[in-house]
C-alpha atoms as a PDB file:
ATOM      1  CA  UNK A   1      65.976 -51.796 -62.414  1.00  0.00           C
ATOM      2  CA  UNK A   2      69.651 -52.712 -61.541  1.00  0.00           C
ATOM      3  CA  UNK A   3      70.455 -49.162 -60.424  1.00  0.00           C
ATOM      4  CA  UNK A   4      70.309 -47.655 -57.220  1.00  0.00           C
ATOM      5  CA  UNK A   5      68.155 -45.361 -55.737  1.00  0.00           C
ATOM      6  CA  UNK A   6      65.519 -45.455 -58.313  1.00  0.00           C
ATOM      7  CA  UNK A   7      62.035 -45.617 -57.593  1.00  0.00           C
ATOM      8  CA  UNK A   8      59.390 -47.183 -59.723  1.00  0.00           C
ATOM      9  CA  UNK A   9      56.918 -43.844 -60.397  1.00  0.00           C
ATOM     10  CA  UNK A  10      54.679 -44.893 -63.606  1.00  0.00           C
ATOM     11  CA  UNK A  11      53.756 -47.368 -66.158  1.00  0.00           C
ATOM     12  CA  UNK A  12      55.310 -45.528 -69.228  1.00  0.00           C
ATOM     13  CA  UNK A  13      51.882 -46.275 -71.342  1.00  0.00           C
ATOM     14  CA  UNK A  14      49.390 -45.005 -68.578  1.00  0.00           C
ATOM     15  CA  UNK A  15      51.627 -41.172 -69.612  1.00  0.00           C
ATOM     16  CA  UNK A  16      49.927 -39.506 -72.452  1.00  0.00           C
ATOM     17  CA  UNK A  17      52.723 -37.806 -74.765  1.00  0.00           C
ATOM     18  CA  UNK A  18      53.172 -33.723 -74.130  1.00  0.00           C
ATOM     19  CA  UNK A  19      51.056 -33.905 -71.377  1.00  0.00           C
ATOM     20  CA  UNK A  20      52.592 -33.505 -67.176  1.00  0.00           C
ATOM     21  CA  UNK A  21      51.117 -35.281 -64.312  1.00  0.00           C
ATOM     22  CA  UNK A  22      51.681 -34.990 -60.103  1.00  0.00           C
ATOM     23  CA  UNK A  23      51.438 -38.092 -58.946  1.00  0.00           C
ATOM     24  CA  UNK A  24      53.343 -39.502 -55.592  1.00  0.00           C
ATOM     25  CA  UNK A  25      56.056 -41.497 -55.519  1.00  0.00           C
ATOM     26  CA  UNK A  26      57.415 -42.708 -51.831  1.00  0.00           C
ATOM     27  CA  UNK A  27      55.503 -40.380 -50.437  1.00  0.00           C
ATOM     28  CA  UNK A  28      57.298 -37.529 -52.556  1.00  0.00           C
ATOM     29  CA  UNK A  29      55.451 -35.264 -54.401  1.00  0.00           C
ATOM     30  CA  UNK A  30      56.326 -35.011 -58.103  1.00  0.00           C
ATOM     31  CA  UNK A  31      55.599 -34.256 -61.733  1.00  0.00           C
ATOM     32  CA  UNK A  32      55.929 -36.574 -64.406  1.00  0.00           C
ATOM     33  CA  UNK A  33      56.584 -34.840 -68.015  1.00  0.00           C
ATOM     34  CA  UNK A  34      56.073 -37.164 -70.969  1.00  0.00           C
ATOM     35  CA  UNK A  35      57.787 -35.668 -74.039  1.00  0.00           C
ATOM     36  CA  UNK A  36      57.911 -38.437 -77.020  1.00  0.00           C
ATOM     37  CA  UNK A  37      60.053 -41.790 -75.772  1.00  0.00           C
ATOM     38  CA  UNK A  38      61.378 -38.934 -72.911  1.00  0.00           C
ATOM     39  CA  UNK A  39      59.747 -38.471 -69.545  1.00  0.00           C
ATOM     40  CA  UNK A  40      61.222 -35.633 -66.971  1.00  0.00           C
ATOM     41  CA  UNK A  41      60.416 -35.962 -63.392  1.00  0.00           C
ATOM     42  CA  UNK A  42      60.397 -32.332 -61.576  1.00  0.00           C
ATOM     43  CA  UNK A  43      59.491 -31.272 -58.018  1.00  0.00           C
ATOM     44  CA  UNK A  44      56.084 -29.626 -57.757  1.00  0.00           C
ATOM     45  CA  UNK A  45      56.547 -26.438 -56.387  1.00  0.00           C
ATOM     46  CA  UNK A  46      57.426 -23.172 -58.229  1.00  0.00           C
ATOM     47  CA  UNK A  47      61.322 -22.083 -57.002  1.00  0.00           C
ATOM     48  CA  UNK A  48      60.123 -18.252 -57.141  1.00  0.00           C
ATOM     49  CA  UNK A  49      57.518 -18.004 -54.313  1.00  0.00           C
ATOM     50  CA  UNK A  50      57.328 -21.988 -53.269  1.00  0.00           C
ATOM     51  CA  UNK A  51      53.527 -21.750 -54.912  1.00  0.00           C
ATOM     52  CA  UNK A  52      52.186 -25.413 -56.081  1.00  0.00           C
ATOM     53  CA  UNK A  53      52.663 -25.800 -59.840  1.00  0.00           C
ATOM     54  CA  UNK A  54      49.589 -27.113 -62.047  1.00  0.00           C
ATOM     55  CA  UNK A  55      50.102 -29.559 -64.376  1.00  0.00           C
ATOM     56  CA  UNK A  56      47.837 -28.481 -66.734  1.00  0.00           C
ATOM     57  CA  UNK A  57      49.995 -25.245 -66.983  1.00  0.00           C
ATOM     58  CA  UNK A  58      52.771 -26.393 -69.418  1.00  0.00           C
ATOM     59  CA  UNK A  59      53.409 -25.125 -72.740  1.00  0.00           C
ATOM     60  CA  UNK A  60      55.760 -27.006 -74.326  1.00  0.00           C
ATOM     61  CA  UNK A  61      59.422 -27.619 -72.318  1.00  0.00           C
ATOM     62  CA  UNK A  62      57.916 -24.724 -69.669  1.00  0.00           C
ATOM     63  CA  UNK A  63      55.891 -25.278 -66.716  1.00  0.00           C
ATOM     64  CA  UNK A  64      54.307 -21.767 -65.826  1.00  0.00           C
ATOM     65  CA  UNK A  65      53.103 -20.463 -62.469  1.00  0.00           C
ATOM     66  CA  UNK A  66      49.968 -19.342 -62.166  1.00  0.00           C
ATOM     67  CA  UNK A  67      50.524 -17.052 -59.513  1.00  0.00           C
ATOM     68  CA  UNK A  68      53.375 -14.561 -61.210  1.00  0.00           C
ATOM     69  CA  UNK A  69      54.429 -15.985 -64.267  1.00  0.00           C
ATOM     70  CA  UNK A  70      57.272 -17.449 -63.667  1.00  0.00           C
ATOM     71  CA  UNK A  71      58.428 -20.210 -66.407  1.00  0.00           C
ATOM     72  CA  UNK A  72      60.914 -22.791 -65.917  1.00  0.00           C
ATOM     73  CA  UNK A  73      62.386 -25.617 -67.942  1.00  0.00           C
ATOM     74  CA  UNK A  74      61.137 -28.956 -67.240  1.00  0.00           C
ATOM     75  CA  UNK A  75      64.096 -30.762 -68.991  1.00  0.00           C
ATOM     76  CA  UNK A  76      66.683 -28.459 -66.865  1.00  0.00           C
ATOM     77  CA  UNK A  77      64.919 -26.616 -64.033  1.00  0.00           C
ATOM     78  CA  UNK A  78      66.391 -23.376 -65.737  1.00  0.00           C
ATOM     79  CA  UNK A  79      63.711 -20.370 -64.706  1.00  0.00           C
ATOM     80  CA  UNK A  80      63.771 -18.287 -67.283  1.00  0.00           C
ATOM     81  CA  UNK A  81      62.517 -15.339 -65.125  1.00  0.00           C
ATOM     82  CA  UNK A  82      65.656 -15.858 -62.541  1.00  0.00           C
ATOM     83  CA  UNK A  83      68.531 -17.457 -63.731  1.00  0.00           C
ATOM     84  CA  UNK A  84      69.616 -18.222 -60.071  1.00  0.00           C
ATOM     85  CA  UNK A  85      66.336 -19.907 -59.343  1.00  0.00           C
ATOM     86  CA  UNK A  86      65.876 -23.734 -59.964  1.00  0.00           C
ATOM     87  CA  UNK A  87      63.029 -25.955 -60.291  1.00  0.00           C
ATOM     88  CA  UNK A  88      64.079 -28.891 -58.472  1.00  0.00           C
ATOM     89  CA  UNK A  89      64.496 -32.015 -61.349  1.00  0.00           C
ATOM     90  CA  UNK A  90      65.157 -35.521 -60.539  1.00  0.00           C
ATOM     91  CA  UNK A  91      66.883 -38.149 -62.983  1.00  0.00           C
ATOM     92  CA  UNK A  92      64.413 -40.967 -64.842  1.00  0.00           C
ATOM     93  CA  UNK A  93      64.965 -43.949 -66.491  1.00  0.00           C
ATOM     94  CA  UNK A  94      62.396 -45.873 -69.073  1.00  0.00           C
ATOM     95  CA  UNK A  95      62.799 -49.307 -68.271  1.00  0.00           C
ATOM     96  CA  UNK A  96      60.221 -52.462 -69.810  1.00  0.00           C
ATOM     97  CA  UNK A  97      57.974 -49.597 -69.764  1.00  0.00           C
ATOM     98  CA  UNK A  98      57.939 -48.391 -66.523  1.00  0.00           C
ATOM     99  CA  UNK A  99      59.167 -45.278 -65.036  1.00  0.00           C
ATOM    100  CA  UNK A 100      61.999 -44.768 -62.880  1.00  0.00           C
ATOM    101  CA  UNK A 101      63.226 -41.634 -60.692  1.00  0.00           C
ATOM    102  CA  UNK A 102      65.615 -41.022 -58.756  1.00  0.00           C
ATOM    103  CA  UNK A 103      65.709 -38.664 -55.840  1.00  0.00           C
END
């Protein structure tokens, strides 16, 4: 990876396609969000209340919280409860298969 401030986060292959993942990368928690050839890297707690978001608890391009509902967009941050709110996102690059994000 020629660019910088990227960090390597994943092998690409090791991400199983619609499914999200926290994992740690620098010492940063994050989630990883395979979609197809895509993956979206997003911070890991809900920009509502600051709850911890579960993986597990995506439906499509949402994440949901578990603890009032809240949806946001993993692709954009967008909440769709509170405009003004923003799930933090961080830029990735697919690279010889491996993951790259930047903070």
């Amino acid at each position: 990876m020629d660019q910088p401030g990227f960090k390597k986060a994943a092998l690409f292959n090791q991400l199983i396609d619609n499914k999200s993942v926290e994992m740690e990368v620098e010492n940063m928690a994050v989630m990883l969000h395979r979609r197809g050839e895509m993956v979206y890297a997003t911070g890991v707690y809900c920009p509502h209340a600051e709850v911890r978001l579960d993986p597990r608890n995506t439906a499509g391009d949402l994440i949901i919280c578990k603890a009032h509902g809240y949806r946001s967009n993993i692709k954009t941050g967008e909440c769709l409860e509170e405009p003004d709110m923003k799930l933090n996102t961080f830029p990735t690059v697919v690279e010889d298969g491996v993951v790259w994000i930047k903070f």
